[in-house]
Each structure stands twice: as structure tokens, then as C-alpha cells.
C-alpha atoms as a PDB file:
ATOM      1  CA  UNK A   1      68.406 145.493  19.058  1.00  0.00           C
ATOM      2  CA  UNK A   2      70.263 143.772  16.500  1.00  0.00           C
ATOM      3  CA  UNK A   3      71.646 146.730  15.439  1.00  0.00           C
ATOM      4  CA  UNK A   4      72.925 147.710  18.632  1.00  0.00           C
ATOM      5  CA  UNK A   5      74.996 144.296  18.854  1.00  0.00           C
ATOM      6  CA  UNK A   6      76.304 144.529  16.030  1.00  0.00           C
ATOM      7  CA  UNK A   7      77.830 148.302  16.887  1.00  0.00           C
ATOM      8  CA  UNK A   8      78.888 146.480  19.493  1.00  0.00           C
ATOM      9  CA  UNK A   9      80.808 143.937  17.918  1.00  0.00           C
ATOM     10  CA  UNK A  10      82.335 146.175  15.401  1.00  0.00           C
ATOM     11  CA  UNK A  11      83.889 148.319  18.045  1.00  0.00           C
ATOM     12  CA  UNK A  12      85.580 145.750  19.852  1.00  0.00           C
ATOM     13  CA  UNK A  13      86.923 144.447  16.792  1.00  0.00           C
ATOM     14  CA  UNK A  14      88.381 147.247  16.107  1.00  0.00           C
ATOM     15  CA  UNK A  15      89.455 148.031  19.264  1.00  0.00           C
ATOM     16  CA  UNK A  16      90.932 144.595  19.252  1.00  0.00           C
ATOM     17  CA  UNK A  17      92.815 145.307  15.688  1.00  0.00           C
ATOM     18  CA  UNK A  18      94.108 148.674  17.117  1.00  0.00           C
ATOM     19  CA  UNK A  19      95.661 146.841  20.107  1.00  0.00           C
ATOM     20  CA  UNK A  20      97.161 144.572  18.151  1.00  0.00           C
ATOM     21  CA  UNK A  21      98.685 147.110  15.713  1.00  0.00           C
ATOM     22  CA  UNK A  22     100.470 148.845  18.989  1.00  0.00           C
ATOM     23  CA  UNK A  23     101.218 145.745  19.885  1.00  0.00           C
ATOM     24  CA  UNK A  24     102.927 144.945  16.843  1.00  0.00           C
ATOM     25  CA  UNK A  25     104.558 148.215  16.793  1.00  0.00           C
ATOM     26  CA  UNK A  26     106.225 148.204  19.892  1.00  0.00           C
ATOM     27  CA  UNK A  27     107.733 144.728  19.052  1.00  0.00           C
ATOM     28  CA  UNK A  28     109.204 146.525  15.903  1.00  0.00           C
ATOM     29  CA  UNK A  29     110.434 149.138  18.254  1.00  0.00           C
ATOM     30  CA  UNK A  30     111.897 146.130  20.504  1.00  0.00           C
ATOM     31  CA  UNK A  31     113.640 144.606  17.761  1.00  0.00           C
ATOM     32  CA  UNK A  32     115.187 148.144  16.714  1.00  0.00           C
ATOM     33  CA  UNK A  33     116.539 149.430  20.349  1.00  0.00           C
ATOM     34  CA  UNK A  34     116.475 146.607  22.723  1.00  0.00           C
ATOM     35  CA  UNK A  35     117.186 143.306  20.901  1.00  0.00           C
ATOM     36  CA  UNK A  36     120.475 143.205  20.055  1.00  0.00           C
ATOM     37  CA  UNK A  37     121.666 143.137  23.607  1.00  0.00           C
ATOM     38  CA  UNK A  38     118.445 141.391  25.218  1.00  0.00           C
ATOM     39  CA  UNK A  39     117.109 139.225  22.603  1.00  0.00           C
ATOM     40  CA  UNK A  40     113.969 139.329  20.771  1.00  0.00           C
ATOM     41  CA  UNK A  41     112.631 136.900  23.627  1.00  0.00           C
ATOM     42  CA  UNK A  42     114.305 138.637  26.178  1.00  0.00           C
ATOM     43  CA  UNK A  43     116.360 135.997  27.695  1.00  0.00           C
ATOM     44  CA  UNK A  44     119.797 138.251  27.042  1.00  0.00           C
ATOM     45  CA  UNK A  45     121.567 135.337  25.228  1.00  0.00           C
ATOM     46  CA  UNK A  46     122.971 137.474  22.472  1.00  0.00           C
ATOM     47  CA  UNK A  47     126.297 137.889  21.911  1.00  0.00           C
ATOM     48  CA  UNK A  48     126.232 141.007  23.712  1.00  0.00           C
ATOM     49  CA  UNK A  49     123.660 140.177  25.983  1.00  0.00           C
ATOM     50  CA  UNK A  50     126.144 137.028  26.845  1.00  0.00           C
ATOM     51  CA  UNK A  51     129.472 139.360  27.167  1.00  0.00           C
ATOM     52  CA  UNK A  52     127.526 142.179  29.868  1.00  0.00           C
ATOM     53  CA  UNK A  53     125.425 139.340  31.549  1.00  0.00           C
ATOM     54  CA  UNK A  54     122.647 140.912  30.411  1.00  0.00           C
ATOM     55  CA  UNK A  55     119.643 139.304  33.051  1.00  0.00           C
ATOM     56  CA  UNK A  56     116.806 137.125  31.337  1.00  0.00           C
ATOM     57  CA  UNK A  57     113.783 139.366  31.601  1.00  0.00           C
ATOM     58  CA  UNK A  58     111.584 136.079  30.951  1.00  0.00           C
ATOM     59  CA  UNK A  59     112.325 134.184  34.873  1.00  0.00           C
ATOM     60  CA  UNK A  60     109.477 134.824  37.270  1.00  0.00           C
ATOM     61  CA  UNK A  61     111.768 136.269  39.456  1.00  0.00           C
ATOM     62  CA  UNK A  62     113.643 139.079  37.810  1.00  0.00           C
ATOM     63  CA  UNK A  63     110.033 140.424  36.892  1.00  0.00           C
ATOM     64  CA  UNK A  64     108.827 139.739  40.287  1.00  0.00           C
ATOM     65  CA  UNK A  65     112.117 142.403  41.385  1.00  0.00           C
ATOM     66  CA  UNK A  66     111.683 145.425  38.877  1.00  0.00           C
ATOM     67  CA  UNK A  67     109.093 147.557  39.448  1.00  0.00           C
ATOM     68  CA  UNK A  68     107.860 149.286  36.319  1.00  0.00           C
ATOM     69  CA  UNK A  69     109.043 153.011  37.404  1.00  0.00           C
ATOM     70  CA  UNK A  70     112.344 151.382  37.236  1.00  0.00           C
ATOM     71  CA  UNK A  71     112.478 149.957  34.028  1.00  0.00           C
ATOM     72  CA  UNK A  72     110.680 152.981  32.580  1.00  0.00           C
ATOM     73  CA  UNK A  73     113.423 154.971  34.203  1.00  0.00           C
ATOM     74  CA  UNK A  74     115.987 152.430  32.626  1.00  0.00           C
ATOM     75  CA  UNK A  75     114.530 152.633  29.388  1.00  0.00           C
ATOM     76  CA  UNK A  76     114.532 156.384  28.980  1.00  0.00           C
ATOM     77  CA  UNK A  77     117.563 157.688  31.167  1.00  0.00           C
ATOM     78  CA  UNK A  78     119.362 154.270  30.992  1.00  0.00           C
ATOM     79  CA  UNK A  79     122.009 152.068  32.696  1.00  0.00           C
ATOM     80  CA  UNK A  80     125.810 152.120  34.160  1.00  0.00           C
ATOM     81  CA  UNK A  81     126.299 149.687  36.414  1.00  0.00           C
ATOM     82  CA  UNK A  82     128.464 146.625  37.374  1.00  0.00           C
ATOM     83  CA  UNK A  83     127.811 143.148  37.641  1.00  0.00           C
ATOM     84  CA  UNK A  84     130.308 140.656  38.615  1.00  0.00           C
ATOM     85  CA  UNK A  85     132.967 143.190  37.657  1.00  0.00           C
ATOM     86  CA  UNK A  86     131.381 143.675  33.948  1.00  0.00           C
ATOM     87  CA  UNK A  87     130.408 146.878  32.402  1.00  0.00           C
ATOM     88  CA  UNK A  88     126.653 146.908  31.961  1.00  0.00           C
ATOM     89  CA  UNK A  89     125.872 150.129  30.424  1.00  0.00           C
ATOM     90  CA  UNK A  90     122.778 151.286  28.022  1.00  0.00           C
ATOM     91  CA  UNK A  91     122.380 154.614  26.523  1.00  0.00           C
ATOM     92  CA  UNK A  92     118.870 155.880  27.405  1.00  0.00           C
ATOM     93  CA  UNK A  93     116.297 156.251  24.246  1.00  0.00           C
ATOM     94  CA  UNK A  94     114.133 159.128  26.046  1.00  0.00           C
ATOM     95  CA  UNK A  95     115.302 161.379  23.098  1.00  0.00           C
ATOM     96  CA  UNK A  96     114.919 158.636  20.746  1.00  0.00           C
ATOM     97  CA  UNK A  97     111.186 157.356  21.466  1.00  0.00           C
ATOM     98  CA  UNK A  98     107.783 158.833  20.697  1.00  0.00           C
ATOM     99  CA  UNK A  99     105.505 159.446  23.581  1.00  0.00           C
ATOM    100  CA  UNK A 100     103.773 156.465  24.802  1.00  0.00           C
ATOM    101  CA  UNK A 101     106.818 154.297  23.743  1.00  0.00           C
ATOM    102  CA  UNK A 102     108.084 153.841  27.069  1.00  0.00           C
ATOM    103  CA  UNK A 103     105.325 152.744  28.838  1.00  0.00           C
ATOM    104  CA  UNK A 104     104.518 150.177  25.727  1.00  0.00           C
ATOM    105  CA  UNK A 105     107.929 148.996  25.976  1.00  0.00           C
ATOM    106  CA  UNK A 106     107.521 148.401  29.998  1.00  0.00           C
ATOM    107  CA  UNK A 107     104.359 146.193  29.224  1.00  0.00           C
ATOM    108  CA  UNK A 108     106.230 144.841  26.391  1.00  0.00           C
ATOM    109  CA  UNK A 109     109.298 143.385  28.912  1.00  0.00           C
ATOM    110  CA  UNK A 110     106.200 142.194  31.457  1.00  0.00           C
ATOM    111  CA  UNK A 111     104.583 140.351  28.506  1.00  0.00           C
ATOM    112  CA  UNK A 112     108.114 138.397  28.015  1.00  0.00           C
ATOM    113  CA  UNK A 113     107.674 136.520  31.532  1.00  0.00           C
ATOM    114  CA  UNK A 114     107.220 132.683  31.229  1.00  0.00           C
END
């Protein structure tokens, strides 16, 4: 019985550690693609982030209007559009990410909410 807990234990430990290795990964992967125009907390207030009026991904609300198809479609094909009559264009990173990636970064930008 004993035994059999501590099996357990050890796998959800290390199912715990592998989680937060991805985790951990897909920040780095954050930092490298997505940062420099939203932020590393997502809140868009870089200098670039500033100059396209880049949207703060951490507000209730602008989570509560993107559905996850949509950023995942952002992330890999990505964006050219207009906002208040400024460029707000992203190269996709669908040739540029590993598979998996996407979908880590989509529950990486839902983890940024407030």
C-alpha cells in the first residue's frame, strides 16, 4: 500500500516538473517572438507595442473577446489590420514554431489575464 502511494506521488511530481518545464519553455518562446511588441506581461506598453496600439492582453475584457481559434490563427498566419488609422501588422510564426507551440502560446496569452 505504501508502495503504491508513493508511485503515486512520484508521478505527479513529475508530471508537475514536466508542466512546469513547458511552461517555462513557452515563456522563453514568448520572450523570443512576441515580447518585443506585447511585453513580457502582455500589457503592449513597449515601445512598439505603444507606437501600433498594441491591446493589453491582461484586461478581463479583451480576453473575454478573443476566442482561442482566433489568436491561434493570429499567431500562426498573423495580423494586418488598422486601428485608429495605425498599421498593426505581425508576420505569422507558423513556419517558425514547433508543433504544439501555438496552442502553448494561446494558453500562455490566457494565463496573462489579471
Amino acid at each position: 500500500m505504501k508502495w503504491t502511494k508513493a508511485l503515486v506521488m512520484a508521478f505527479a511530481l513529475a508530471g508537475l516538473t514536466a508542466h512546469a518545464d513547458a511552461d517555462k519553455k513557452t515563456e522563453r518562446v514568448w520572450k523570443a517572438k512576441c515580447a518585443s511588441c506585447h511585453g513580457a506581461d502582455g500589457k503592449g506598453d513597449t515601445e512598439k507595442g505603444k507606437k501600433m496600439k498594441v491591446a493589453d492582453y491582461t484586461t478581463k475584457d479583451w480576453q473575454a473577446a478573443k476566442k482561442d481559434d482566433a489568436l491561434k490563427k493570429a499567431i500562426l498566419e498573423g495580423v494586418k489590420t488598422e486601428k485608429d488609422g495605425v498599421k498593426q501588422e505581425m508576420d505569422g510564426f507558423k513556419d517558425d514554431l514547433k508543433p504544439g507551440e501555438d496552442d502553448a502560446l494561446v494558453k500562455y496569452i490566457r494565463s496573462l489575464a489579471k
